[in-house]
Protein backbone atom coordinates (compact mmCIF):
# COMPACT_ATOMS: atom_id res chain seq x y z
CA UNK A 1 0.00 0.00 0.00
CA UNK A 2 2.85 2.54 1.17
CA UNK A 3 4.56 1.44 -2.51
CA UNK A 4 1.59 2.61 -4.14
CA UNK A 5 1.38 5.94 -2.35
CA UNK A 6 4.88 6.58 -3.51
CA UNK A 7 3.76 5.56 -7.25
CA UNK A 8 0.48 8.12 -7.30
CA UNK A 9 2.81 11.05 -5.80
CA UNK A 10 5.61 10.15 -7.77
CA UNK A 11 2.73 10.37 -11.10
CA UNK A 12 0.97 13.35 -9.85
CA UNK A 13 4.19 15.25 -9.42
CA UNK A 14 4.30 16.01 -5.89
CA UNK A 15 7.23 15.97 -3.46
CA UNK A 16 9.80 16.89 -6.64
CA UNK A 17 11.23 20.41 -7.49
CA UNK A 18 10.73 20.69 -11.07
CA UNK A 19 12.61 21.38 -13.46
CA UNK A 20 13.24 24.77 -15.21
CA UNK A 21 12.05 25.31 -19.01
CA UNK A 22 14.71 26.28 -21.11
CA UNK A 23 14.59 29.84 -22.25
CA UNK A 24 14.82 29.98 -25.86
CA UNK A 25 17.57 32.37 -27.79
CA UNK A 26 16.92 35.84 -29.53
CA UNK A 27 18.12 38.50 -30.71
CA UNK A 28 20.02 40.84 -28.23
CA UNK A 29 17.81 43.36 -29.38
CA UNK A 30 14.79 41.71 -28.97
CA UNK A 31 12.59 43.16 -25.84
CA UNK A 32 11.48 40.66 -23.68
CA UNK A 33 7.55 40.72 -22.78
CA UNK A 34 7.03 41.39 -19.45
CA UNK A 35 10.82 43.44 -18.53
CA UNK A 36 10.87 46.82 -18.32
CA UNK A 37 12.89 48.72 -20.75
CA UNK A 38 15.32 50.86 -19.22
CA UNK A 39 14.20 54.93 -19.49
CA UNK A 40 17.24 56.46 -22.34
CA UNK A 41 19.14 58.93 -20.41
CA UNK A 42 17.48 62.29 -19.78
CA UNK A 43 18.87 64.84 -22.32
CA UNK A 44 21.93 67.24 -21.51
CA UNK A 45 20.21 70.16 -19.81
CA UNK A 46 21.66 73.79 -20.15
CA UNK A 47 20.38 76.76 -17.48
CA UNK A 48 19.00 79.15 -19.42
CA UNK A 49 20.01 83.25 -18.89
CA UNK A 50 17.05 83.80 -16.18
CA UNK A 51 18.34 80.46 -14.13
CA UNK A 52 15.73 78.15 -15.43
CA UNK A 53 16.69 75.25 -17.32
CA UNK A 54 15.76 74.02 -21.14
CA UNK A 55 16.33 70.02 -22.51
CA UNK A 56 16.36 72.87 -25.93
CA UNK A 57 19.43 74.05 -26.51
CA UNK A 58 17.72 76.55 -29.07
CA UNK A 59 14.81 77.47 -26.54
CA UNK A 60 14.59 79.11 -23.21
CA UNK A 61 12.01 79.35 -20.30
CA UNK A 62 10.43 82.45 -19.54
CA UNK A 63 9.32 83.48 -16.29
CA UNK A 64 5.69 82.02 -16.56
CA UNK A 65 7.81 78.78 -17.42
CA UNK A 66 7.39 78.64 -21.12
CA UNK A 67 9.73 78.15 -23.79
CA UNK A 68 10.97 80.96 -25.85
CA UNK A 69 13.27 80.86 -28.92
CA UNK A 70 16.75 82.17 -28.36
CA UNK A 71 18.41 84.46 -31.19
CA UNK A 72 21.05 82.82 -32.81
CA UNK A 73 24.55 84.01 -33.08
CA UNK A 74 24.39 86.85 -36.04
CA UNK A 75 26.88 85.35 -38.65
CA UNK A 76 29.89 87.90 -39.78
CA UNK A 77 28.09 90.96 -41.19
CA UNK A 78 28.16 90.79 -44.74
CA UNK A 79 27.58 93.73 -47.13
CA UNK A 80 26.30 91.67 -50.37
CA UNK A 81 29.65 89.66 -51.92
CA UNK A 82 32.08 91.04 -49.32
CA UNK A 83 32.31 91.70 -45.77
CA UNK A 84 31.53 94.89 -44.30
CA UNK A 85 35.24 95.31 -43.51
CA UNK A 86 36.16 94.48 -46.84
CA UNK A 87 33.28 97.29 -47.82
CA UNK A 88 35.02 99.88 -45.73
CA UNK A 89 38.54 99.32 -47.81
CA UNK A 90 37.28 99.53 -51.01
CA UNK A 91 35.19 102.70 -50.05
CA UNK A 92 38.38 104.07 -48.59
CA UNK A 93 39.65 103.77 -51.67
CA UNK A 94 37.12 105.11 -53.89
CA UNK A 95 37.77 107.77 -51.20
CA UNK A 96 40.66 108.19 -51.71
CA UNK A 97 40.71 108.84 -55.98
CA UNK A 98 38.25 111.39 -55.09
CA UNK A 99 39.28 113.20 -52.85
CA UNK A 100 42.79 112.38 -52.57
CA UNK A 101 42.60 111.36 -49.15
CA UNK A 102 41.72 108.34 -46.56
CA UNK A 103 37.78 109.45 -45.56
CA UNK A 104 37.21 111.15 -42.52
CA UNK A 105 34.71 113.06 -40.84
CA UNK A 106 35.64 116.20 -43.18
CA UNK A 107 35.00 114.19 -46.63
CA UNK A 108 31.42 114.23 -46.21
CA UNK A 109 31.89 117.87 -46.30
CA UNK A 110 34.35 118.26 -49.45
CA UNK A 111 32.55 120.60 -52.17
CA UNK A 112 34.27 121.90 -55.56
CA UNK A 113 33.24 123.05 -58.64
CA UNK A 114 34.58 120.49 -61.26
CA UNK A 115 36.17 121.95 -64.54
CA UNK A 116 34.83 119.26 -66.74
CA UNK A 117 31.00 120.94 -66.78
CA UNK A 118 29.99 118.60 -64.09
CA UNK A 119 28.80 121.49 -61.83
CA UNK A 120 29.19 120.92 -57.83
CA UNK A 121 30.82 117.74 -56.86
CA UNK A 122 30.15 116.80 -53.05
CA UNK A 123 30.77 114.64 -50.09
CA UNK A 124 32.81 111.68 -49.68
CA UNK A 125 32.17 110.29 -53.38
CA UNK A 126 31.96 113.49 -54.91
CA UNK A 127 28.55 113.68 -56.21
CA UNK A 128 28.02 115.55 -58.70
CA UNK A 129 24.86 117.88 -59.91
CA UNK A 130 25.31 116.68 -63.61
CA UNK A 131 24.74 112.94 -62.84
CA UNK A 132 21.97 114.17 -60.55
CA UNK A 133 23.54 112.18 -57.50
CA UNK A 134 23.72 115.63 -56.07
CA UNK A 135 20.24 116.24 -56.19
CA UNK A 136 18.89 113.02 -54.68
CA UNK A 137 21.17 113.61 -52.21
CA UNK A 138 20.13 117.08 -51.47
CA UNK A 139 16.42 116.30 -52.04
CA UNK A 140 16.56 113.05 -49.67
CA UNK A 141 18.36 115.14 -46.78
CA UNK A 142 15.52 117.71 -47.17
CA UNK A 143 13.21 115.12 -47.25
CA UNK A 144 14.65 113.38 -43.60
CA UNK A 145 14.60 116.81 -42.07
CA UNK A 146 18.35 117.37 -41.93
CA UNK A 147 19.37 120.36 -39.70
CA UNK A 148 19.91 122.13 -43.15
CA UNK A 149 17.12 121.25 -44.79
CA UNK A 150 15.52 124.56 -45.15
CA UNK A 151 18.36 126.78 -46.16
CA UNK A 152 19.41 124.35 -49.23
CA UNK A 153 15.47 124.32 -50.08
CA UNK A 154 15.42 126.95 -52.33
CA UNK A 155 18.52 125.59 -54.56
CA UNK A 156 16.49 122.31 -55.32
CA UNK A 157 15.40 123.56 -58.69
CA UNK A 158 18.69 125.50 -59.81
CA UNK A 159 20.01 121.75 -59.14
CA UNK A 160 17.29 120.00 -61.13
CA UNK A 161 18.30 122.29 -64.34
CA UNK A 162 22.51 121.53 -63.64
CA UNK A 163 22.87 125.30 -62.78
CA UNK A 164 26.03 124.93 -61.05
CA UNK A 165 27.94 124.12 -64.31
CA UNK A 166 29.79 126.99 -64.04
CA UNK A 167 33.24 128.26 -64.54
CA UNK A 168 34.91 127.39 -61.34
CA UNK A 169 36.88 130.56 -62.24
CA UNK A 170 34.39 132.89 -61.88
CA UNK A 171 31.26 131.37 -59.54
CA UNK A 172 28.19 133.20 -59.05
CA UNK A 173 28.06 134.31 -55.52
CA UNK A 174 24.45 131.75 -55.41
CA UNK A 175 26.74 129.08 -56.10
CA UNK A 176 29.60 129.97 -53.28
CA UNK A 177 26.40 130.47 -50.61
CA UNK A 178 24.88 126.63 -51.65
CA UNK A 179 28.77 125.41 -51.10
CA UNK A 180 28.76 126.72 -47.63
CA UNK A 181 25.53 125.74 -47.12
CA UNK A 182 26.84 122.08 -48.11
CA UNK A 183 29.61 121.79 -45.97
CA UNK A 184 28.24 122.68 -42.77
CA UNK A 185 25.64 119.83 -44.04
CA UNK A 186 28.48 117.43 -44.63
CA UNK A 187 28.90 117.73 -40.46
CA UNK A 188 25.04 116.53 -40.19
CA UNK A 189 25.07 113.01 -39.13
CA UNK A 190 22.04 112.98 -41.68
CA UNK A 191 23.69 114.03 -44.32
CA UNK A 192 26.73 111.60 -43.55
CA UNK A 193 23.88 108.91 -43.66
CA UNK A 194 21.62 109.92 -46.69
CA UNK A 195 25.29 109.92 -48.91
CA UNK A 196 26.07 106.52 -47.70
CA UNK A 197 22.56 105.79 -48.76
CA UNK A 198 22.57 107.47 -51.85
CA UNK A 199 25.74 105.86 -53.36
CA UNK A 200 25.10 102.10 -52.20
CA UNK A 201 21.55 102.40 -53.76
CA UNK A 202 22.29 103.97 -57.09
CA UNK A 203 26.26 102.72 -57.31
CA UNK A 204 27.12 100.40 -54.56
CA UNK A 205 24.17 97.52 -55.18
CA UNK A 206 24.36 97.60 -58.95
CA UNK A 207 28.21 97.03 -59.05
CA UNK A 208 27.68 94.06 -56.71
CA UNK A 209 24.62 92.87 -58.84
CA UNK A 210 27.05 92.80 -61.85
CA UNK A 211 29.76 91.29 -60.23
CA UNK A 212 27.96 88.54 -58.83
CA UNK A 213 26.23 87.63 -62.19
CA UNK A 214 29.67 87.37 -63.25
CA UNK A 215 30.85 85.20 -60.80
CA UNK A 216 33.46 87.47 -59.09
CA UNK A 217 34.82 86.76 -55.58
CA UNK A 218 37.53 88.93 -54.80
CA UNK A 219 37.26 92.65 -53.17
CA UNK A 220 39.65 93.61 -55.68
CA UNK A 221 37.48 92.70 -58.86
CA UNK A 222 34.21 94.71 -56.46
CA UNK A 223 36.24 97.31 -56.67
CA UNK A 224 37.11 97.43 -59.90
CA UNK A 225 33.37 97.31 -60.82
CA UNK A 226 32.27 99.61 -58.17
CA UNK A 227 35.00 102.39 -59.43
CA UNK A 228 33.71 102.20 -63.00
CA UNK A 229 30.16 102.23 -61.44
CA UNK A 230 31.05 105.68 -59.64
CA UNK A 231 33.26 107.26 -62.34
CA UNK A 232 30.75 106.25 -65.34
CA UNK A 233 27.47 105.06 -63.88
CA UNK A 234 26.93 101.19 -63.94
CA UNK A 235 25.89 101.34 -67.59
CA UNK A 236 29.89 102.23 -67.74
CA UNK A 237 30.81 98.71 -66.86
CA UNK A 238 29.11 96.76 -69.98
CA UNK A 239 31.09 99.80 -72.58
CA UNK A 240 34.20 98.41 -71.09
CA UNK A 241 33.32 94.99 -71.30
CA UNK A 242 32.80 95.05 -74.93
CA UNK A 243 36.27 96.70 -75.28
CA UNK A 244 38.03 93.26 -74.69
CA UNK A 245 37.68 89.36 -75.63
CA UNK A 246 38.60 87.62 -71.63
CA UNK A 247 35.44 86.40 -70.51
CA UNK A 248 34.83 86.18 -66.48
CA UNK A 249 34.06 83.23 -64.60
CA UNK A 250 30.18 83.01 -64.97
CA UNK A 251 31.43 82.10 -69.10
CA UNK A 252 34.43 79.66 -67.88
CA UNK A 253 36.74 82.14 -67.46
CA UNK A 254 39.39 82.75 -64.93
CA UNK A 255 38.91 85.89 -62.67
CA UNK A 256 41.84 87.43 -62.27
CA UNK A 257 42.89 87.26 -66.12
CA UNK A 258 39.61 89.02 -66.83
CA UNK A 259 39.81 91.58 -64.23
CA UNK A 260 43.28 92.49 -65.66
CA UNK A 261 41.69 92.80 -68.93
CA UNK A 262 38.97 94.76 -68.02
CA UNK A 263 41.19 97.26 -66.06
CA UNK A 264 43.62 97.71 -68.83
CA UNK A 265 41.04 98.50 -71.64
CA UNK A 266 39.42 101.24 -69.16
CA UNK A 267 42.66 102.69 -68.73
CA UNK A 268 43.30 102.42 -72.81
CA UNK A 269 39.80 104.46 -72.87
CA UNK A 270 40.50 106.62 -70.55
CA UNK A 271 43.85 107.96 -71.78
CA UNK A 272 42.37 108.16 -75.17
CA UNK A 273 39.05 109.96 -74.29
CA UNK A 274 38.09 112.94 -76.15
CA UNK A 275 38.13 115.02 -73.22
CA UNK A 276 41.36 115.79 -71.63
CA UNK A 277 39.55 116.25 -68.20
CA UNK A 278 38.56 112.64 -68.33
CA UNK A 279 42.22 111.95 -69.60
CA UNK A 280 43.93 112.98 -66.59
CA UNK A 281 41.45 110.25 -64.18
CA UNK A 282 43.47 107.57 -65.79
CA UNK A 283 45.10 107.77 -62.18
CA UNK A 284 42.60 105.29 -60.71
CA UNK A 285 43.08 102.65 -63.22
CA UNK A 286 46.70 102.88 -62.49
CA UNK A 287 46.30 102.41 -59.20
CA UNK A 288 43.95 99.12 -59.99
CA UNK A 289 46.84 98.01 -61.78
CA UNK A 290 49.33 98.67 -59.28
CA UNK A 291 47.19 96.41 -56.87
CA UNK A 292 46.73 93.51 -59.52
CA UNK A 293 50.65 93.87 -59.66
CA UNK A 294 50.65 93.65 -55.62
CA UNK A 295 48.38 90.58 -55.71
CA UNK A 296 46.40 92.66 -53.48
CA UNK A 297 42.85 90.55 -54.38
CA UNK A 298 41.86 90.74 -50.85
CA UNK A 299 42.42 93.78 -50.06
CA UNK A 300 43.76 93.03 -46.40
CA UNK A 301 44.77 96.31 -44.49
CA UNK A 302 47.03 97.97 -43.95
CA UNK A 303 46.84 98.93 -48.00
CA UNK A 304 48.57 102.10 -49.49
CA UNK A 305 46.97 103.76 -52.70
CA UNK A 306 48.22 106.57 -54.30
CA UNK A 307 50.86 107.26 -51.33
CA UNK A 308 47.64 107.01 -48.91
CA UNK A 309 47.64 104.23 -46.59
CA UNK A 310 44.18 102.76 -45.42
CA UNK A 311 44.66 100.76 -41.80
């Protein structure tokens, strides 16, 4: 009887530890069902500039506790294909070819009487009333309420009709009156702004819009584009072009081949114009030339031009 108790427990299972399932392979991957997964680490936090703290590296929390987006870094100020530095050097030197001298305070003052029928020819790029630069620049100072806005009122139309072409000889006492009237204008920080305006809308922008179409990359071939741009208007720089066969890097050409080309046949023109006025500017193209000698395509300071040294 005891031997058959032993047989039913042994049957039933009773009175024996049994023994563990095997646990079948997979992938290391794999989850398996009922374990937790372990929580990923929490994201690197940063404290924010009020003390709170974003998982955003690009957001912040404001005091009611919501995010905010931060400004980003501004890149390196740019002015179109150059840097603003690079800007400042080239209009140093268009300073410089006009006035003879590294701008300064004084240049937006700087007021002749050109020989060449021109008329007045002001401020740090010379503007002149024949090109009607002068007169936008006049009529946009008036316009912005410049502290000499009403005395150079009344010389808006004698400007419109290029009355100041005169013989610097001999100048109408009218004439020597708007002059002073200009100069103490040239110390308006108004004035100093609306000629900066003035020349990078009608002069500055258009030189860049040409160079870029042409593919150009260095400061020294902006310049050379801009400089045309101021002496001739930027109508000046497609005469030139068709003066010579080097084709610029927008047609598969190389760069600095065509900007020597181009400078050269502007300086041909020049020397040969019909007016000796004109003749006698061939100056700036030699100085272009002088700097394409230099290897001077970045225009890195300190630069001397014409015996003028821009820092």
């Amino acid at each position: 009887m005891l031997k058959f108790l032993h047989w039913l427990l042994d049957l039933l299972g009773w009175g024996k530890t049994p023994k563990p399932l095997p646990t079948p392979e997979r992938p290391e991957d794999e989850p398996v069902l009922g374990k937790r997964t372990p929580r990923p680490p929490d994201p690197e936090v940063t404290p924010t500039s009020n003390g709170r703290v974003s998982q955003d590296p690009d957001r912040e929390i404001d005091e009611a506790g919501d995010a905010i987006e931060i400004e980003p870094p501004p890149p390196e100020e740019t002015t179109m294909g150059v840097t603003a530095e690079q800007k400042k050097v080239i209009d140093a030197v268009l300073s410089i070819f006009e006035t003879g001298k590294v701008p300064s305070p004084d240049a937006y003052s700087a007021v002749t009487v050109l020989r060449d029928g021109a008329g007045i020819s002001y401020g740090k790029h010379q503007a002149t009333d024949r090109s009607d630069s002068l007169d936008r620049i006049v009529m946009t100072y008036i316009d912005r309420g410049g502290l000499y806005a009403a005395e150079l009122a009344p010389y808006v139309e004698k400007l419109d009709k290029d009355m100041t072409a005169v013989d610097p000889s001999n100048l109408p006492q009218w004439v020597k009156d708007l002059m002073e009237i200009l100069k103490k204008a040239g110390q308006d920080l108004t004035m100093v702004a609306v000629q900066d305006d003035i020349f990078d809308e009608g002069y500055w922008i258009p030189a860049v819009n040409q160079a870029e179409d042409m593919k150009l990359v260095h400061p020294l071939s902006y310049l050379i584009v801009y400089d045309t741009c101021i002496q001739s208007g930027p109508g000046g720089v497609g005469r030139i072009r068709r003066k010579f066969a080097e084709v610029p890097p927008s047609k598969g050409g190389d760069e600095k081949a065509w900007a020597l080309a181009y400078v050269k046949a502007r300086h041909n023109w020049l020397a040969t114009h019909s007016n000796t006025v004109v003749q006698q500017s061939k100056y700036r193209t030699q100085a272009l030339l002088d700097l394409i000698d230099a290897g001077r395509w970045e225009l890195n300071t300190p630069l001397t031009v014409r015996g003028q040294t821009i820092d």
